[in-house]
Protein backbone atom coordinates (compact mmCIF):
# COMPACT_ATOMS: atom_id res chain seq x y z
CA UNK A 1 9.47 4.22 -13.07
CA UNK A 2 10.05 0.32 -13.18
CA UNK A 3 9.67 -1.26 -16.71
CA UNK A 4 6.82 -3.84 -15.11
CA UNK A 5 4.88 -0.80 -14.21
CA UNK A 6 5.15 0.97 -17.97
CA UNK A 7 3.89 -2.63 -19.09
CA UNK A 8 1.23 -3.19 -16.96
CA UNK A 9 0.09 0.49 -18.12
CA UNK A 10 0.29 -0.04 -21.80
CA UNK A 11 -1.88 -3.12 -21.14
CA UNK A 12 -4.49 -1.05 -19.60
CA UNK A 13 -4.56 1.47 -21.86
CA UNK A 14 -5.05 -0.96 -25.04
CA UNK A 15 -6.71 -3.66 -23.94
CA UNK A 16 -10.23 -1.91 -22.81
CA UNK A 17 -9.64 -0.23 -26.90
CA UNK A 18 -9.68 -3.86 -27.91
CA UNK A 19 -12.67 -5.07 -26.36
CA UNK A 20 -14.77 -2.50 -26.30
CA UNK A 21 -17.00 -3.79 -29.09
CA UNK A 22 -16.95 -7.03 -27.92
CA UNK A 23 -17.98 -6.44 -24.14
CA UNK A 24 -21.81 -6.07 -23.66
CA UNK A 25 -23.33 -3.42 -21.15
CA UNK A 26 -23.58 -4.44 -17.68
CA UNK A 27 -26.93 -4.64 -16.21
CA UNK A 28 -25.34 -3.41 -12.84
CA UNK A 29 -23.37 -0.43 -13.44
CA UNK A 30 -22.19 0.26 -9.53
CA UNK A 31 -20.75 -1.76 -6.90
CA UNK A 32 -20.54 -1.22 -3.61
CA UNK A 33 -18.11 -3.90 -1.13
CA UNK A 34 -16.20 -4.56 2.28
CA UNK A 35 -12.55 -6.12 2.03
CA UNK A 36 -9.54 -7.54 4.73
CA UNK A 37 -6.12 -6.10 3.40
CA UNK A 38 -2.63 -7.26 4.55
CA UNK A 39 -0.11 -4.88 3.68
CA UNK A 40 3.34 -6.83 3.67
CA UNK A 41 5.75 -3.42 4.80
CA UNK A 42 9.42 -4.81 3.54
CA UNK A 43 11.98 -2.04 3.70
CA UNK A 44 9.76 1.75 3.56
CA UNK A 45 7.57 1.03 6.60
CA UNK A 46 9.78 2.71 8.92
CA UNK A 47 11.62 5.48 7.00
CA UNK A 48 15.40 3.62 7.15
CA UNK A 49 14.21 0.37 5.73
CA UNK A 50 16.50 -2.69 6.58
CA UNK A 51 19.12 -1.24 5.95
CA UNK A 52 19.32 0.12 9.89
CA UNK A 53 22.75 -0.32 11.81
CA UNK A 54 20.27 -1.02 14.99
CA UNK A 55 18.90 -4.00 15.38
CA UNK A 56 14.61 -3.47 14.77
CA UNK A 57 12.59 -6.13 16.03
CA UNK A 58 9.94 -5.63 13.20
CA UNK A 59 11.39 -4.43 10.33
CA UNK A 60 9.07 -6.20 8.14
CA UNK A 61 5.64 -6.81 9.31
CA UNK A 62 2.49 -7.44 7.70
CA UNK A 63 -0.44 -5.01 9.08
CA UNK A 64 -3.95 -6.24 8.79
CA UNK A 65 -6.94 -4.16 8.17
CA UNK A 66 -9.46 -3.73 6.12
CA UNK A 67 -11.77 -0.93 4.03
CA UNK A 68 -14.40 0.06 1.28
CA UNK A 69 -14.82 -0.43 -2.55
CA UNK A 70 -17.17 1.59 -5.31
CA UNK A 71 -17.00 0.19 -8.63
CA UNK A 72 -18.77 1.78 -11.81
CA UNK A 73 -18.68 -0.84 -14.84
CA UNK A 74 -18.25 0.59 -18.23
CA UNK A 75 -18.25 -2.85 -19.80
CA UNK A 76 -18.01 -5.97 -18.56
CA UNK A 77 -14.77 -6.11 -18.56
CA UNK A 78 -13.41 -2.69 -18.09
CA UNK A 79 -14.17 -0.71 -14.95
CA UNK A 80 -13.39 2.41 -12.98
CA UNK A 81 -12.79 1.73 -8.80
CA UNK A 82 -11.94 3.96 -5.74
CA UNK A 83 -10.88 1.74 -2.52
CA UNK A 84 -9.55 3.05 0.96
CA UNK A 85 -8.14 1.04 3.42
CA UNK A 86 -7.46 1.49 7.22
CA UNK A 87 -4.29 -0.48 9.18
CA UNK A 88 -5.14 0.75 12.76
CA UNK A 89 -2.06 -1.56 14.40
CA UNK A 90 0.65 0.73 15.61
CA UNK A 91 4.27 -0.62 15.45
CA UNK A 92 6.30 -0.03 18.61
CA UNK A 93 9.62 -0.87 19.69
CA UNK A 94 9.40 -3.96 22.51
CA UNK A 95 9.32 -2.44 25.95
CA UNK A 96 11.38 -5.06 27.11
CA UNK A 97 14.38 -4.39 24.52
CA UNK A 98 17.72 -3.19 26.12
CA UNK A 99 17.49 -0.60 22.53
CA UNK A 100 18.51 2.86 23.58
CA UNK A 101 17.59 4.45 20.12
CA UNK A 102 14.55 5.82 19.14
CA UNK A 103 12.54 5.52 22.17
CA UNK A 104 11.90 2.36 23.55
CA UNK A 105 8.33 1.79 23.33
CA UNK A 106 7.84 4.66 21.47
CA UNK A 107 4.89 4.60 17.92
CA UNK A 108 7.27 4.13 15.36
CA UNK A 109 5.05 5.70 12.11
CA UNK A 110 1.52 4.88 13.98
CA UNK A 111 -1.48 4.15 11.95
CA UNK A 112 -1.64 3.61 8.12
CA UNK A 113 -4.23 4.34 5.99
CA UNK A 114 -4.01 3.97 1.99
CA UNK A 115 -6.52 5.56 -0.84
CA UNK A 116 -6.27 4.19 -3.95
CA UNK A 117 -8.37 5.12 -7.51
CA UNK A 118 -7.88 3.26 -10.89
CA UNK A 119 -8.95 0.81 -13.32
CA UNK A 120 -9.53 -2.84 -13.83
CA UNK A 121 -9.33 -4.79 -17.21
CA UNK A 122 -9.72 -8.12 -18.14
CA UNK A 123 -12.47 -10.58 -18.58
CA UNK A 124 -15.80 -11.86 -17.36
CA UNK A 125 -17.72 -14.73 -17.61
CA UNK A 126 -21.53 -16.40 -16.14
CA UNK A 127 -19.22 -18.16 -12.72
CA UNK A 128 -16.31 -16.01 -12.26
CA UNK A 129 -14.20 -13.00 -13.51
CA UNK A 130 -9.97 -12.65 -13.88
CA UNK A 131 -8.67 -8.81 -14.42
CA UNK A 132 -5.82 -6.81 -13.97
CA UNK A 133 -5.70 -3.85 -12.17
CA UNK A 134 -3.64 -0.87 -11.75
CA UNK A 135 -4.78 2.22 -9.14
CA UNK A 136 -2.45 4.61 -8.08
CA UNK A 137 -3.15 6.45 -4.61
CA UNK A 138 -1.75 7.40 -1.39
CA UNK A 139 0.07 6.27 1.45
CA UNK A 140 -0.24 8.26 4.76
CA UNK A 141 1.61 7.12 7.93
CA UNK A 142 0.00 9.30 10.74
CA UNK A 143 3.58 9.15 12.78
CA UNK A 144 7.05 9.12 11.43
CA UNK A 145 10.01 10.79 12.54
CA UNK A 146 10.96 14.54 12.54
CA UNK A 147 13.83 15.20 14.46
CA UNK A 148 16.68 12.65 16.38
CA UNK A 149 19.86 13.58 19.14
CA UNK A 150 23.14 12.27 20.28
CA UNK A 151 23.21 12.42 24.12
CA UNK A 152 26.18 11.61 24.75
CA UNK A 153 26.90 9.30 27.35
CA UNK A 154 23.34 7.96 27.14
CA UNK A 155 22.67 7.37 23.39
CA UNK A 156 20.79 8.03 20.63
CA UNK A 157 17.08 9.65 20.54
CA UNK A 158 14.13 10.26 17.73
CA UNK A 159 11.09 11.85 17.61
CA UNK A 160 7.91 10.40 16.05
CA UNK A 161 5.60 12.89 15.96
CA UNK A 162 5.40 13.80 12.01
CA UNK A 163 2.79 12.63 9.65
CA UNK A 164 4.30 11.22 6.31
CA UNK A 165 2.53 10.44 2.76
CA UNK A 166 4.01 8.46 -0.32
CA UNK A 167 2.73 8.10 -3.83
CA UNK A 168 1.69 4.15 -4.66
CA UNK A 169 0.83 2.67 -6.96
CA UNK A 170 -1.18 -0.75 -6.73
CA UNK A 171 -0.39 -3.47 -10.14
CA UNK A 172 -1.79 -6.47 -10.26
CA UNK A 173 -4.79 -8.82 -10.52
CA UNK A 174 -8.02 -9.53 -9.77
CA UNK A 175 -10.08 -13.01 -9.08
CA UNK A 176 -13.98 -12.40 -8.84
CA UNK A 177 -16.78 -15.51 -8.43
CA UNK A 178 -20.15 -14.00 -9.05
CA UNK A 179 -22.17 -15.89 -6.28
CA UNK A 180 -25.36 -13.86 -7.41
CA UNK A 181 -26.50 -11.39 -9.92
CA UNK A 182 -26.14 -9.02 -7.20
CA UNK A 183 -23.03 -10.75 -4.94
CA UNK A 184 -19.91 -11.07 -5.78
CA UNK A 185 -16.79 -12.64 -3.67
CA UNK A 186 -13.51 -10.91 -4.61
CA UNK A 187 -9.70 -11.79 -4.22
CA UNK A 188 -6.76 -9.23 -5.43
CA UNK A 189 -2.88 -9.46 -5.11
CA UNK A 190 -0.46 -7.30 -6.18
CA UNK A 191 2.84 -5.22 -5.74
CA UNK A 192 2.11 -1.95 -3.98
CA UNK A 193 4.72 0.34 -5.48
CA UNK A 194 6.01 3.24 -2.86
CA UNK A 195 8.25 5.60 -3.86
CA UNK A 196 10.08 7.33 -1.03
CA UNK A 197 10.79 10.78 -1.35
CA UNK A 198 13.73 10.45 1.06
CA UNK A 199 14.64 12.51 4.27
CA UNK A 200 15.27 16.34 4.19
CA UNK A 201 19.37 16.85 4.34
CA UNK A 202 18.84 18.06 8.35
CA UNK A 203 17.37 14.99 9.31
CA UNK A 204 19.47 12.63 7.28
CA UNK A 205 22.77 14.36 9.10
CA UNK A 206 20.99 13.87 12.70
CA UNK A 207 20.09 10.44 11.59
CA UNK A 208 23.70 9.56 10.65
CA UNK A 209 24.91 8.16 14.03
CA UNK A 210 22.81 5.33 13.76
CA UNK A 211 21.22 5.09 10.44
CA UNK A 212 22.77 3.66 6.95
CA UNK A 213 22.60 7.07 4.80
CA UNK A 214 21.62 5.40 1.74
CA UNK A 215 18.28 4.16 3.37
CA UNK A 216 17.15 7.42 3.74
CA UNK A 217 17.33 8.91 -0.14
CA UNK A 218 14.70 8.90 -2.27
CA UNK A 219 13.90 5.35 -3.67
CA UNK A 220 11.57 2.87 -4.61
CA UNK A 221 9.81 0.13 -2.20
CA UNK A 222 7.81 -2.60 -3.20
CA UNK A 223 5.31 -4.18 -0.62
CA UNK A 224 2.84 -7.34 -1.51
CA UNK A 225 -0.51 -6.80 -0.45
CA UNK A 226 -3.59 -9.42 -0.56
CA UNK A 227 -7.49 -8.40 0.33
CA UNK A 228 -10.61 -10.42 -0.13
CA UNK A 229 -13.82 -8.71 0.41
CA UNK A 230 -17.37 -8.88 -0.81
CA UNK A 231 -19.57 -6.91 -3.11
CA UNK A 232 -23.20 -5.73 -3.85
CA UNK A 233 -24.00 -4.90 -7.55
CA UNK A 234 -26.67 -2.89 -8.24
């Protein structure tokens, strides 16, 4: 695990001990909300990363969707919060691309959705709110690949028919202006740590014609994701 993540968990560990006595009790204990999320998928989106000898029109791309929040405030500045988000856009290979890997046309790892449960630390004033957060969860790609050919003569071949999900883990912060009591506006950003648990040894020799072997072992991807959304305290 990266040294930024250890940090970032030390911090959330100690500073909610810190301010504890400090932080009044919240009126509103829950919150309920609505967010937009853009994932930014860098080099883990499609199993190989960039690291493909074929050329991949979308290697990075930058899904938008969009989810639910529940918050339950401890303090004022230390909270507990569960969030799912949904990425319906499927990435395909253009139709129109002289490719003849991997299925031209063909759902390369479908629909995305992402869970994600952790905490949030930092502090709040009358106007507006600055925290840090750090939630690991899940990240389930409904299609991914499960088996590839050689034909020879013709090409090279994959199926995507096999659901995939990674561990995350979501670090970073928090802006929140409090336009009510009750209503709150909320922006996050932050590094959405995936680790990869790499391609079974069958696959990664079918995969070989095409396909940089060190893309497919087990490794770390980091992806920047933004969301603003809107809340209801009560």
């Amino acid at each position: 695990m990266c040294k930024p993540l250890w940090s970032a968990l030390l911090i959330v560990l100690l500073v909610p001990s810190l301010t504890l006595a400090q932080s009044s009790e919240p009126k509103e204990k829950f919150e309920v909300g609505i967010q937009y999320s853009v994932l930014r998928l860098t080099r883990g989106a499609f199993i190989f990363g960039a690291d493909s000898a074929l050329e991949n029109p979308r290697q990075v791309r930058s899904p938008i969707g969009g989810g639910g929040r529940t918050v339950y405030n401890l303090k004022r500045s230390w909270s507990l919060e569960a969030e799912m988000n949904i990425f319906p856009e499927q990435n395909v290979f253009r139709k129109d691309g002289d490719l003849i890997c991997c299925g031209v046309g063909k759902t390369m790892d479908g629909r995305i959705v992402e869970v994600l449960a952790g905490t949030k630390v930092g502090q709040r004033w009358r106007r507006m709110g600055v925290y840090l957060i750090v939630r690991p969860g899940l990240l389930h790609f409904s299609k991914t690949v499960s088996e590839c050919f050689f034909f020879p003569g013709v090409g090279f071949d994959c199926k995507y028919d096999k659901p995939r999900t990674d561990f995350v883990t979501d670090v970073g912060g928090s802006l929140e202006t409090y336009v009510s009591n009750k209503l709150l506006v909320r922006l996050d950003m932050g590094d959405t740590i995936q680790l990869f648990r790499g391609l079974n040894e069958t696959l990664r020799r079918q995969v070989a014609f095409a396909f940089d072997r060190d893309a497919t072992r087990a490794q770390t991807y980091h992806n920047f994701q933004i969301g603003v959304g809107t809340s209801l305290r009560f």
